[in-house]
N, C-alpha and C. Protein backbone atom coordinates (compact mmCIF):
# COMPACT_ATOMS: atom_id res chain seq x y z
N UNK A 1 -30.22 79.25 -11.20
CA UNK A 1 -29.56 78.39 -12.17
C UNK A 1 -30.63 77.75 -13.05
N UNK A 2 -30.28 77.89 -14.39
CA UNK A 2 -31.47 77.57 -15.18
C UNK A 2 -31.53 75.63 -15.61
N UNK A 3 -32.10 74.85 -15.42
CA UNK A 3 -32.31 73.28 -15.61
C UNK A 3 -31.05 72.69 -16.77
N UNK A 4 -31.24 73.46 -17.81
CA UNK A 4 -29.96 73.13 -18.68
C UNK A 4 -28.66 73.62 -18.30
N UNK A 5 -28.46 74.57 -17.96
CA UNK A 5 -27.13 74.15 -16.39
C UNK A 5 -26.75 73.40 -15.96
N UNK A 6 -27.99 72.87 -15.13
CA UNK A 6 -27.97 71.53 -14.12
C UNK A 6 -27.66 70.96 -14.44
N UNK A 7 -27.96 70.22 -15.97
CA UNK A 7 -27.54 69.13 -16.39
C UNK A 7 -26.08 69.11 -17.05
N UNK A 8 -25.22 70.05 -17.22
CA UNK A 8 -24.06 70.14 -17.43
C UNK A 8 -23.03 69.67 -16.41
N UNK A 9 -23.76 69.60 -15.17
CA UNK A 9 -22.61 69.06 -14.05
C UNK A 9 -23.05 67.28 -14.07
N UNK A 10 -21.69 66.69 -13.49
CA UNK A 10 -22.42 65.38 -13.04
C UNK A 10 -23.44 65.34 -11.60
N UNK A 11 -24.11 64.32 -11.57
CA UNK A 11 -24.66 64.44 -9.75
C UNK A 11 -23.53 64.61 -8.91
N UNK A 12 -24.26 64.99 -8.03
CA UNK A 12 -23.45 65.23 -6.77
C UNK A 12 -23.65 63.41 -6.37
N UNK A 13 -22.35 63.32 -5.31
CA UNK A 13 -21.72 61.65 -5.20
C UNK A 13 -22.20 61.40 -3.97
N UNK A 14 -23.99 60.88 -4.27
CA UNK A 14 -24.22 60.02 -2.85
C UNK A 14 -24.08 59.26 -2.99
N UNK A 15 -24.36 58.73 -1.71
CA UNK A 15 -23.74 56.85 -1.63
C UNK A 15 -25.68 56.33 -1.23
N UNK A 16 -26.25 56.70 -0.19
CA UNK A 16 -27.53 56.21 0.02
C UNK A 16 -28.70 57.15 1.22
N UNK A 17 -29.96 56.57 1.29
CA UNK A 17 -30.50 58.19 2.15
C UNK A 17 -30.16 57.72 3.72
N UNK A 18 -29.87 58.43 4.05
CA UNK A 18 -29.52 58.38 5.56
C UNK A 18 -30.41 58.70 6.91
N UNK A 19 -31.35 59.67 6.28
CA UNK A 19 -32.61 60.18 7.38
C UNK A 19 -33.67 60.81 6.88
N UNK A 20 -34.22 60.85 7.47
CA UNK A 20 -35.83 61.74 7.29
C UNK A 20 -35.78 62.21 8.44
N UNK A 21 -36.50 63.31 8.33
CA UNK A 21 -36.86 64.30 9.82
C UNK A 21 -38.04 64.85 9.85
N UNK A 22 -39.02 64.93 10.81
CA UNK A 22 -40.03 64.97 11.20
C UNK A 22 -40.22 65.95 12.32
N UNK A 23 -41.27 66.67 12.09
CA UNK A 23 -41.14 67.69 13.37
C UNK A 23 -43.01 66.98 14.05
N UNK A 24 -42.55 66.90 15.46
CA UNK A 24 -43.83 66.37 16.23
C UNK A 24 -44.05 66.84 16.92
N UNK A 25 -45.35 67.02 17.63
CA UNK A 25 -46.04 67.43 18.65
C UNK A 25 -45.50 67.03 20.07
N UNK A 26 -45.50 65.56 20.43
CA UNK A 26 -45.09 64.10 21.34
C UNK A 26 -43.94 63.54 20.81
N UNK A 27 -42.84 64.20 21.80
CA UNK A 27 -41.80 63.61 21.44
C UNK A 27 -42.31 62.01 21.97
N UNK A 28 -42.83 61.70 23.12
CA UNK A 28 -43.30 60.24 23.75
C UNK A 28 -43.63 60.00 22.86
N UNK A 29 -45.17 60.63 22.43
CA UNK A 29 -45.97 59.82 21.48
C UNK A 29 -45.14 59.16 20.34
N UNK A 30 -44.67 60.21 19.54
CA UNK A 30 -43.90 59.63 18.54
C UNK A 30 -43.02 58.57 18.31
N UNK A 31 -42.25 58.39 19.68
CA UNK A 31 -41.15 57.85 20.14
C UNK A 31 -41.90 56.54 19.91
N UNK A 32 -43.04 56.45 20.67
CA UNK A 32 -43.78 55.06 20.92
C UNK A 32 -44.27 54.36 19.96
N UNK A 33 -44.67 55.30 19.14
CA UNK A 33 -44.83 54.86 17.70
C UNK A 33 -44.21 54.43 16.70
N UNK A 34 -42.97 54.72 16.71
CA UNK A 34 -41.88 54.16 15.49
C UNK A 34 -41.23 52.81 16.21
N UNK A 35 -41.07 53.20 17.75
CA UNK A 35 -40.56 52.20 18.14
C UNK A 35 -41.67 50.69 18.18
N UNK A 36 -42.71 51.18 18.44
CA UNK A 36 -43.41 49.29 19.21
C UNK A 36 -44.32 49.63 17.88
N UNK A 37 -44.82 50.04 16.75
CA UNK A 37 -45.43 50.32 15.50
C UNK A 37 -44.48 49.77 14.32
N UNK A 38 -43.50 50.57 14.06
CA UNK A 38 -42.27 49.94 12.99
C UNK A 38 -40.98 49.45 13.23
N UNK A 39 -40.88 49.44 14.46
CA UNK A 39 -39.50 48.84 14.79
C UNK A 39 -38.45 49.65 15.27
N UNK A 40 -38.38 50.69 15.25
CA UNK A 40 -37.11 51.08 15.35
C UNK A 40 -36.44 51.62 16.79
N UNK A 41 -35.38 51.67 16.59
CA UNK A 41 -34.61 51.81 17.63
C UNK A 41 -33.94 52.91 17.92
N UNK A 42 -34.07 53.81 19.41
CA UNK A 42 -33.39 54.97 19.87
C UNK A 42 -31.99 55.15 19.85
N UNK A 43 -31.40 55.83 19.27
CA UNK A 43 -30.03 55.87 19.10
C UNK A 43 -29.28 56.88 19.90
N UNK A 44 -28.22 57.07 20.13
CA UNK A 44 -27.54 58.16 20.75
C UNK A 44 -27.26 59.60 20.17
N UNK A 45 -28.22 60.60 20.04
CA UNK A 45 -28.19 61.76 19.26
C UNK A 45 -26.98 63.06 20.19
N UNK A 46 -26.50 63.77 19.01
CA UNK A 46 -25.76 64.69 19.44
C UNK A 46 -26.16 65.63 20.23
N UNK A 47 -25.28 65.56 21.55
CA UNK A 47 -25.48 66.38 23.07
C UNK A 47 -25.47 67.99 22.54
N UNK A 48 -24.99 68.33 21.03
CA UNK A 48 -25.19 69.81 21.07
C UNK A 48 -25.97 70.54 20.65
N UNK A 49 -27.27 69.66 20.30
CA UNK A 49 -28.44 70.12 19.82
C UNK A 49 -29.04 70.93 21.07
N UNK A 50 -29.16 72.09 20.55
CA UNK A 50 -30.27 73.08 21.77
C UNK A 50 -31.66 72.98 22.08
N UNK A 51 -32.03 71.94 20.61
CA UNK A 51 -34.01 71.88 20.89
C UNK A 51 -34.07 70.31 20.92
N UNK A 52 -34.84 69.91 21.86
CA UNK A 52 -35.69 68.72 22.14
C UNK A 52 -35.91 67.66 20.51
N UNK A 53 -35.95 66.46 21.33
CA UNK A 53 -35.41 65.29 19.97
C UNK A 53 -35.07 64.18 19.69
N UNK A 54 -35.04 63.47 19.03
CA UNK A 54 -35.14 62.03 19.36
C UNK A 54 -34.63 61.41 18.15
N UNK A 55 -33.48 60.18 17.84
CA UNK A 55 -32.88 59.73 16.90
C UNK A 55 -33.35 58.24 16.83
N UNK A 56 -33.62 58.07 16.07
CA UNK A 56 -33.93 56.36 15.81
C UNK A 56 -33.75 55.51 14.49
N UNK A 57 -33.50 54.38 14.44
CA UNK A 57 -32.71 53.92 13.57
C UNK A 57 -33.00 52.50 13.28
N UNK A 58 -33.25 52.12 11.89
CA UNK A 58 -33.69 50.56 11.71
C UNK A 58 -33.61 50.28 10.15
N UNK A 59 -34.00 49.30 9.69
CA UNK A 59 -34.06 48.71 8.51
C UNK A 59 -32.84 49.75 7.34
N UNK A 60 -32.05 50.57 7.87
CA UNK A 60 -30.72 51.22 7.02
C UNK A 60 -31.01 52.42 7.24
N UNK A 61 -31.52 52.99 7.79
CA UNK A 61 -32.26 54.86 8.05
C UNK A 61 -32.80 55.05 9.42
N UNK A 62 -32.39 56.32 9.44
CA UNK A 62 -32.96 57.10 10.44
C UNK A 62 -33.70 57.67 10.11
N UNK A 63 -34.77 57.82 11.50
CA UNK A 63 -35.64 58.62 11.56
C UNK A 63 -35.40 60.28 12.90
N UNK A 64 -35.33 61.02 12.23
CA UNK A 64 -34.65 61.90 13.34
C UNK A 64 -36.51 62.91 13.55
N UNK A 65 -36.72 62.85 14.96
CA UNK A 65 -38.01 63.72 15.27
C UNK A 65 -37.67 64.74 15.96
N UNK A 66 -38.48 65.67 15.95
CA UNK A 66 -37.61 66.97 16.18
C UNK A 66 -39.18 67.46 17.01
N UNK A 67 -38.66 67.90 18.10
CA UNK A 67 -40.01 68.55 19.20
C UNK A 67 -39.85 70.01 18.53
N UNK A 68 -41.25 70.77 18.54
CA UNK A 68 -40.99 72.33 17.69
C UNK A 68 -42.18 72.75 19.00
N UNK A 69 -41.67 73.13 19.92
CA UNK A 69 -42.92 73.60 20.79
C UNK A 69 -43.09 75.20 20.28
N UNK A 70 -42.79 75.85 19.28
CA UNK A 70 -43.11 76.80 18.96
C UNK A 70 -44.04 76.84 17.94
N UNK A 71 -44.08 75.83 17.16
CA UNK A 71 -45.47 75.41 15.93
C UNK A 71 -46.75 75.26 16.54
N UNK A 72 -47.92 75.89 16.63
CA UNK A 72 -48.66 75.91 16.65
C UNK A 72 -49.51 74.55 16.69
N UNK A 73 -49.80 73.40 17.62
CA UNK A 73 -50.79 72.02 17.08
C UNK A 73 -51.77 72.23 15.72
N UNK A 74 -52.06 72.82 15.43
CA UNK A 74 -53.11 73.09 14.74
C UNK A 74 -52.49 73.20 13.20
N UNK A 75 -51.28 73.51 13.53
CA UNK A 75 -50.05 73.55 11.88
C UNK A 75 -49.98 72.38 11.86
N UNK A 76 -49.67 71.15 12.31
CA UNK A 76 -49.36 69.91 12.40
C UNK A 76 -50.17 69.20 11.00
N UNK A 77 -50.25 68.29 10.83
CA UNK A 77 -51.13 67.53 10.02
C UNK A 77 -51.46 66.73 11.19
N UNK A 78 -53.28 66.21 10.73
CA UNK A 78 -53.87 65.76 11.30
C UNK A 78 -54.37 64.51 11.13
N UNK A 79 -53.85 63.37 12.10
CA UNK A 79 -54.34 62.05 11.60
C UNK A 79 -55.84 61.55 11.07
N UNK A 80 -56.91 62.75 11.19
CA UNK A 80 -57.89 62.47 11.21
C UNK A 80 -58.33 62.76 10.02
N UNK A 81 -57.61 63.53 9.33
CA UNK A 81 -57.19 63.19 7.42
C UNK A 81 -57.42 62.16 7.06
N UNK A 82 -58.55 62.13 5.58
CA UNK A 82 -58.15 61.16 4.80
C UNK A 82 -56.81 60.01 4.48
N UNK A 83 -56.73 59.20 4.26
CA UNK A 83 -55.87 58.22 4.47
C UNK A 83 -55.57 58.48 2.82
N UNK A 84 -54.90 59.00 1.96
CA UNK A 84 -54.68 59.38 0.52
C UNK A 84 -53.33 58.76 -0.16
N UNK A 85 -53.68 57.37 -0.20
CA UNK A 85 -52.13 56.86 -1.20
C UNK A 85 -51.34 57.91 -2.21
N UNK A 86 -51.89 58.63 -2.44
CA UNK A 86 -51.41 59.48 -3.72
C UNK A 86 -50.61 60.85 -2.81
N UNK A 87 -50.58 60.81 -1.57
CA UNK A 87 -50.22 62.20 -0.81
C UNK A 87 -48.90 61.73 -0.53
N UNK A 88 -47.97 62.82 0.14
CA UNK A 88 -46.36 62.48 0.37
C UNK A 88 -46.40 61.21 1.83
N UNK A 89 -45.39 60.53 1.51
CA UNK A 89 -45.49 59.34 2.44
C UNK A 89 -43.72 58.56 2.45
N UNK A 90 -43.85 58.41 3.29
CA UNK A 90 -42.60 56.99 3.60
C UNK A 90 -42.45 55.79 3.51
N UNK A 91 -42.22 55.20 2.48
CA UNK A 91 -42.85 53.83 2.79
C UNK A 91 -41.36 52.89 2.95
N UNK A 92 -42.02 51.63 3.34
CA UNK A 92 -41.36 50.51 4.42
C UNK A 92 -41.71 49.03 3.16
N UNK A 93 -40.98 48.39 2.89
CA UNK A 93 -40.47 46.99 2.47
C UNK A 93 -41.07 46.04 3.81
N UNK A 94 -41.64 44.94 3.45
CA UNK A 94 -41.87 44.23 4.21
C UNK A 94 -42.41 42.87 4.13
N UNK A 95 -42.40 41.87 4.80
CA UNK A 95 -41.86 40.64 4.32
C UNK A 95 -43.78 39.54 4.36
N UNK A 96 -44.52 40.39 4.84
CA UNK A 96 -45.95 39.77 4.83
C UNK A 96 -47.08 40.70 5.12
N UNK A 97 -47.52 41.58 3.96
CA UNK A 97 -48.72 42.23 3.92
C UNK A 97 -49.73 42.28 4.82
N UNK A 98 -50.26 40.91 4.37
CA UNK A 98 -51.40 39.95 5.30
C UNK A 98 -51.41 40.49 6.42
N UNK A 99 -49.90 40.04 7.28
CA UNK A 99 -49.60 40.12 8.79
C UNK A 99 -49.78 41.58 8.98
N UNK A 100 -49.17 42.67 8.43
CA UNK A 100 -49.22 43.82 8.82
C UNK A 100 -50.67 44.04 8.80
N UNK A 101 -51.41 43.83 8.03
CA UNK A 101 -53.06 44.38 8.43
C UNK A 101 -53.63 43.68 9.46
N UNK A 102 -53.40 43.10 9.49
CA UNK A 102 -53.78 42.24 10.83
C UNK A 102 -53.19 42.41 11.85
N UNK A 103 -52.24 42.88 12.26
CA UNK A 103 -51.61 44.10 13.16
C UNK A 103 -51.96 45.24 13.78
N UNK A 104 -52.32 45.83 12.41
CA UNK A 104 -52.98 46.99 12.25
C UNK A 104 -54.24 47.18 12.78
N UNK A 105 -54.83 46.27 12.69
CA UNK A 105 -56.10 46.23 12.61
C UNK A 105 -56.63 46.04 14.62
N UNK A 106 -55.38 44.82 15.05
CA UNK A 106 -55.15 44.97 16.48
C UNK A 106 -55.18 45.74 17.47
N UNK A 107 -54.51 46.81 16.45
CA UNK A 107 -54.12 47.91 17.48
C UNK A 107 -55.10 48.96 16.99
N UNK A 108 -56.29 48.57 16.06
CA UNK A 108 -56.73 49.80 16.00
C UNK A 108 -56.75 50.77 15.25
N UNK A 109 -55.66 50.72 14.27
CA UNK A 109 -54.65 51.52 13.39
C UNK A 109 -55.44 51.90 12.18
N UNK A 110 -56.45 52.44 11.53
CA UNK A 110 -56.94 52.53 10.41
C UNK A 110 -55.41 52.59 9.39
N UNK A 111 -56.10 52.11 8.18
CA UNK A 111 -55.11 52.08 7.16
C UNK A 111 -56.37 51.92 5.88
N UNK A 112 -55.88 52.32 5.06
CA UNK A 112 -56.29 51.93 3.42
C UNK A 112 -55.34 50.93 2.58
N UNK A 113 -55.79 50.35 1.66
CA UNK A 113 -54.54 49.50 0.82
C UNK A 113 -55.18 49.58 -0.54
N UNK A 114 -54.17 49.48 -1.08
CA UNK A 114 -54.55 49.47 -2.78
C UNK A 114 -52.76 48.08 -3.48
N UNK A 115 -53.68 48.24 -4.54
CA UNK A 115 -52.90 46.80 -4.68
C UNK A 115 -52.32 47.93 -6.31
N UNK A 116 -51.14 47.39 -6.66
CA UNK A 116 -50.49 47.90 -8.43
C UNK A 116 -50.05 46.92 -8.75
N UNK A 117 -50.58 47.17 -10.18
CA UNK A 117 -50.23 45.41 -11.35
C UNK A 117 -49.30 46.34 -12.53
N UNK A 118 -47.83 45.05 -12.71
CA UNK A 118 -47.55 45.49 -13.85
C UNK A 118 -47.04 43.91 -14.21
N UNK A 119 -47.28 43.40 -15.71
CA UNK A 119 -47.17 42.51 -16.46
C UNK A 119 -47.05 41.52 -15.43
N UNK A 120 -48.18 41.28 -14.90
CA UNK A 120 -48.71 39.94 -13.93
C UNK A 120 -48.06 39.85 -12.71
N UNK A 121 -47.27 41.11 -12.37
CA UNK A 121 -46.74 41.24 -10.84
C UNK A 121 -47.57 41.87 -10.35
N UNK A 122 -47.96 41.40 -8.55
CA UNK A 122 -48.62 42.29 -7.74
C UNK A 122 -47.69 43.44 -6.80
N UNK A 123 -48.48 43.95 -6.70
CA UNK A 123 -47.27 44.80 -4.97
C UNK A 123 -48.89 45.36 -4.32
N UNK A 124 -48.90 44.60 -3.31
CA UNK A 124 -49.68 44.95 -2.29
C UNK A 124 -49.22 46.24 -1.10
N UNK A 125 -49.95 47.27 -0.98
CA UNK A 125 -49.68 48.46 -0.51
C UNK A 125 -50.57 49.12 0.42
N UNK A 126 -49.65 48.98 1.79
CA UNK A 126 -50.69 49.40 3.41
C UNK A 126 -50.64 50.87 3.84
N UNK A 127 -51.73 52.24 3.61
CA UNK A 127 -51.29 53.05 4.33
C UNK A 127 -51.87 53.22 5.74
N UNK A 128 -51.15 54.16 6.37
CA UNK A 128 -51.85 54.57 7.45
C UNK A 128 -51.09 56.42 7.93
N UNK A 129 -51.24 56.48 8.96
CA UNK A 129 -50.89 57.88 9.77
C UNK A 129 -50.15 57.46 10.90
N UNK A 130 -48.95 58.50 11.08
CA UNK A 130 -48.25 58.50 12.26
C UNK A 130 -49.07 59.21 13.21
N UNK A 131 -48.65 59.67 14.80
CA UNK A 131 -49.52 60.29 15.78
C UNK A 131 -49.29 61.95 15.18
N UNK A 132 -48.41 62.01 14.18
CA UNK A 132 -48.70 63.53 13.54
C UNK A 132 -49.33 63.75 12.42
N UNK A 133 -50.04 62.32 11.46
CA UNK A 133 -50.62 62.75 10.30
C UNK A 133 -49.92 62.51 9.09
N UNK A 134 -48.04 62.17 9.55
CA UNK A 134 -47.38 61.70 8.03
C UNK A 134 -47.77 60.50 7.86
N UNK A 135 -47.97 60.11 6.50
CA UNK A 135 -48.50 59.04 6.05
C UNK A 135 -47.19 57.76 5.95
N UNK A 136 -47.39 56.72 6.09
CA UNK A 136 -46.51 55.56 6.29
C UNK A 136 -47.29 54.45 4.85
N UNK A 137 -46.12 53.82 4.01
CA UNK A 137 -46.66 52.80 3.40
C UNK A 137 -46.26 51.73 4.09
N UNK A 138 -46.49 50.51 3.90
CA UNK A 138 -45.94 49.03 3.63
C UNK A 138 -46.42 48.56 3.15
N UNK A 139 -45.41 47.38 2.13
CA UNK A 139 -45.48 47.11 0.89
C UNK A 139 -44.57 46.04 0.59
N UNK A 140 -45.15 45.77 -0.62
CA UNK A 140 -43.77 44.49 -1.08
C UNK A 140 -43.32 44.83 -2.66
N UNK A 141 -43.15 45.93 -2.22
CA UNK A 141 -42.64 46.66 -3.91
C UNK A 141 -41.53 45.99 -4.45
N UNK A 142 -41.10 45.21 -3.67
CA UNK A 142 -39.78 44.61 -3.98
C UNK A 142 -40.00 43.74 -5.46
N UNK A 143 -41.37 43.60 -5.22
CA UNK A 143 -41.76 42.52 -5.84
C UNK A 143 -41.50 43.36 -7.64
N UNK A 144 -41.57 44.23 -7.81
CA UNK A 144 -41.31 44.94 -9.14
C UNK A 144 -39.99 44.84 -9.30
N UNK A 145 -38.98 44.90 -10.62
CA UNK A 145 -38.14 44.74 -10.67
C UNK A 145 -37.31 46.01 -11.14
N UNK A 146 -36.36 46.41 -10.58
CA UNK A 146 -36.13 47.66 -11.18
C UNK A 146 -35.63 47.61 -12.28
N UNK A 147 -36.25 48.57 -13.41
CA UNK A 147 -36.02 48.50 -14.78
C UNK A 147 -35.25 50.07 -14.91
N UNK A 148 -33.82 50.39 -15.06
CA UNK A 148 -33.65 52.16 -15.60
C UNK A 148 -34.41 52.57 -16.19
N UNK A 149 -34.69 54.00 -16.47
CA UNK A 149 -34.84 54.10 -17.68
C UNK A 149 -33.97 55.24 -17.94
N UNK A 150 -32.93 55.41 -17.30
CA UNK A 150 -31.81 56.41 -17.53
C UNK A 150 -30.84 55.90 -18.18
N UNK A 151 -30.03 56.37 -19.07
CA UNK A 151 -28.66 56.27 -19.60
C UNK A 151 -27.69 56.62 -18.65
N UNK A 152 -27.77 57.02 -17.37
CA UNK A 152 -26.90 57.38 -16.35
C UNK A 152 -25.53 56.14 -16.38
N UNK A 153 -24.09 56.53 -16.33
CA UNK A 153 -22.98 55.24 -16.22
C UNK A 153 -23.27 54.73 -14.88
N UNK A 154 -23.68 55.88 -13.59
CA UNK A 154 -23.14 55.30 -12.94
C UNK A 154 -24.46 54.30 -12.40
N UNK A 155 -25.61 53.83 -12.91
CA UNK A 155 -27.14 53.18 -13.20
C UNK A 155 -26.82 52.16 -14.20
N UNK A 156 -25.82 52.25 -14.88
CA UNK A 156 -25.19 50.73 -15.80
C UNK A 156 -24.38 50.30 -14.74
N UNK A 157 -23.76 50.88 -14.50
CA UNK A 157 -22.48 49.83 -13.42
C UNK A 157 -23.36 49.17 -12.05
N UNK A 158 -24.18 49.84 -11.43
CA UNK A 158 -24.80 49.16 -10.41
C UNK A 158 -26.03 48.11 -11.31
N UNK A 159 -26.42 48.11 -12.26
CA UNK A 159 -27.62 47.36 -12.61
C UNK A 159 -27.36 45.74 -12.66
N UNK A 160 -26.36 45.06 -13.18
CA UNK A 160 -26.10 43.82 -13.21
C UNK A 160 -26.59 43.56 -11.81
N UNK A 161 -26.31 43.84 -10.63
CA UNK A 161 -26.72 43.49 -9.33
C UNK A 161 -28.09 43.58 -8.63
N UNK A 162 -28.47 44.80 -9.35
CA UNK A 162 -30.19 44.77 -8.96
C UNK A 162 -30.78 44.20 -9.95
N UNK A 163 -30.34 43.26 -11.16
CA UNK A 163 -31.18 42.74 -11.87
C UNK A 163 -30.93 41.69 -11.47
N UNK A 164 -30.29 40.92 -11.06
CA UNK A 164 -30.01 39.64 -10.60
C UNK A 164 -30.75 39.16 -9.35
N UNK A 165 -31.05 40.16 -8.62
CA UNK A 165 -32.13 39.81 -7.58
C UNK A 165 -33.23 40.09 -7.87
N UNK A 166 -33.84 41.46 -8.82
CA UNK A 166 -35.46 41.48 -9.40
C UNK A 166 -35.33 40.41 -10.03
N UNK A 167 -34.35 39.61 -10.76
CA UNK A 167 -34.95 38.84 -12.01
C UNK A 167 -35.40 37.23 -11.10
N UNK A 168 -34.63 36.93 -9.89
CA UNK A 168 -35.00 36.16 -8.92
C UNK A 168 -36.08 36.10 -8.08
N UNK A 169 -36.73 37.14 -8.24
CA UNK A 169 -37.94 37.59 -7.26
C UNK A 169 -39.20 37.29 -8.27
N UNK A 170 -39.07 38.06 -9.79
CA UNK A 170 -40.05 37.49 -10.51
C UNK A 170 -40.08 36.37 -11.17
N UNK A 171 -38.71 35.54 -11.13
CA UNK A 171 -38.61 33.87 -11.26
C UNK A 171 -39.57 33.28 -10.68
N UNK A 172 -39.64 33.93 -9.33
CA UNK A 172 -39.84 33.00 -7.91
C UNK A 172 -41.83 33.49 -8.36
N UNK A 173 -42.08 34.68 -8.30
CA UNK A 173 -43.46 35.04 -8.41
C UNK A 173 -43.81 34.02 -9.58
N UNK A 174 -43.69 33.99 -10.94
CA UNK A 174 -43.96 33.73 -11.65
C UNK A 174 -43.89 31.90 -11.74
N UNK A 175 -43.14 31.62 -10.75
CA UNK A 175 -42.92 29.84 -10.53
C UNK A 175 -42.08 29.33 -11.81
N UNK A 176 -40.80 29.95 -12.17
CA UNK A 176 -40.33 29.90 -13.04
C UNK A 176 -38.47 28.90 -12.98
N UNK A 177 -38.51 28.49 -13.08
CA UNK A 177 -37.27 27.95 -13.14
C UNK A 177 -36.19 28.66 -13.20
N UNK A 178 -34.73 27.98 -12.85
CA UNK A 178 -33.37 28.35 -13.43
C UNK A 178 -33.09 29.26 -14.40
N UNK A 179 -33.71 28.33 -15.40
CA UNK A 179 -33.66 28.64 -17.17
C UNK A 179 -34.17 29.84 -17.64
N UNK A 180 -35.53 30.16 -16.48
CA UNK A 180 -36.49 31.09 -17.10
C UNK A 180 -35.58 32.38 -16.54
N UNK A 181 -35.30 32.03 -15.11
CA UNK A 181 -35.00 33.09 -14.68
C UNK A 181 -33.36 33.66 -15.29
N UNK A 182 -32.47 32.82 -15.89
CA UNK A 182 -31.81 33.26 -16.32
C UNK A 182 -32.04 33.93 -17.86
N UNK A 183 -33.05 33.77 -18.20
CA UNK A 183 -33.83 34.01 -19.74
C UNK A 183 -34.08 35.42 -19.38
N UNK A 184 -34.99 35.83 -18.25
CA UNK A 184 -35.01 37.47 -17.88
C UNK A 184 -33.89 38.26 -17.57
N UNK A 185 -32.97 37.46 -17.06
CA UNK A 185 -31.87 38.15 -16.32
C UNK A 185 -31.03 38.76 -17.67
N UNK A 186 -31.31 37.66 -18.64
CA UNK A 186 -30.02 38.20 -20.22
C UNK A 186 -31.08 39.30 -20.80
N UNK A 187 -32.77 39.01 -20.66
CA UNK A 187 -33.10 39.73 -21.62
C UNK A 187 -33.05 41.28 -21.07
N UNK A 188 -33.22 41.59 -19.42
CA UNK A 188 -33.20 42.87 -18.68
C UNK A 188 -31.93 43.35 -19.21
N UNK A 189 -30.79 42.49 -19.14
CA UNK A 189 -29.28 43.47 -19.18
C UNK A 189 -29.62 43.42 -21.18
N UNK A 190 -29.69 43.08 -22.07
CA UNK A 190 -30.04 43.17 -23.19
C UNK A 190 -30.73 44.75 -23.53
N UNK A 191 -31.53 44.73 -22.61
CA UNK A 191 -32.89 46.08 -22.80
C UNK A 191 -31.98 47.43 -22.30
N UNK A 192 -31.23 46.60 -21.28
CA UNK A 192 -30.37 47.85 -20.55
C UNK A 192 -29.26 48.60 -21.36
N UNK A 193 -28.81 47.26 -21.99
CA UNK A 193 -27.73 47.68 -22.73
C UNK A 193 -28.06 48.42 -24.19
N UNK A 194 -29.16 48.51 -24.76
CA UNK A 194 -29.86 49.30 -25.51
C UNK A 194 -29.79 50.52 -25.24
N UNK A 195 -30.17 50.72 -24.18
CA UNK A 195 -30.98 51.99 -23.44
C UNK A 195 -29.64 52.82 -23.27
N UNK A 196 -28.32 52.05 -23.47
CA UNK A 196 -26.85 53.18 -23.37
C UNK A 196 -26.59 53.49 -24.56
């Protein structure tokens, strides 16, 4: 199907992401890692799966790990990789930077961080490696505000709501008042409403 095709249909009607899947070496290892590392929690996975596996579940997503004792260790990615912000990764929202490196750092955990500026907002950004080598962020990206830049309807109808909380977040960064923050909130839906 050729791209201008594609764009003749509407999207297909998701609602939000539901999982990631991971194929590991240690089902333990892994297990131990999402759980007492990021939080999450073992869930009850379907009895009719034939291969080895593990479901876990936290902050709105699953993480589904999948044992492949037929992959080779050596296919795996290797934690002993460069730590490369710019490589494929997962990243995690989280409520104190600081604390997570200092966590990190507890247990041992190498990580890299790099910090991104846009018009006097920070977002501080933690990587590291799972016990298979996928890369993990945390971050406070929140801190950016989401701006479209699509004409999409159904990206106008949800935006009044995600601008009302970015425009509260960079109120709050910026030490800005009521006034101010309602001053961004008209001028975002203003820019938005352009952009249709």
């Amino acid at each position: 199907m050729e791209i201008e095709e594609i764009g003749s249909f509407p999207p297909l009607p998701l609602l939000s992401l539901n999982h990631i899947s991971l194929l590991c070496r240690s089902l333990r290892t892994s297990i131990r890692f999402y759980e007492e590392i990021l939080g999450f929690v073992m869930i009850k996975r379907p009895s009719s799966f034939n291969f080895d596996g593990a479901w876990l579940f936290n902050y709105g997503v699953g993480i589904h790990l999948l044992k492949n004792s037929s992959v080779d260790a050596s296919d795996f990615l290797r934690e002993s990789r460069p730590i490369n912000p710019k490589d494929n990764h997962i990243s995690f929202q989280c409520t104190d930077v600081g604390l997570v490196k200092m966590r990190l750092e507890e247990m041992g955990i190498k990580y890299a961080k790099a910090t991104v500026e846009d018009s006097g907002i920070k977002v501080d950004q933690v990587f590291f490696h799972d016990p298979d080598g996928y890369m993990i962020e945390i971050c406070n990206c929140d801190n950016l505000p989401v701006l479209p830049l699509s004409s999409s309807a159904l990206i106008k109808e949800q935006v009044p709501t995600m601008m009302s909380a970015s425009c509260k977040r960079a109120a709050a960064i910026l030490g800005c008042g009521i006034m101010m923050e309602s001053m961004m909130e008209s001028l975002s839906m203003e820019m938005i409403n352009m952009s249709f």
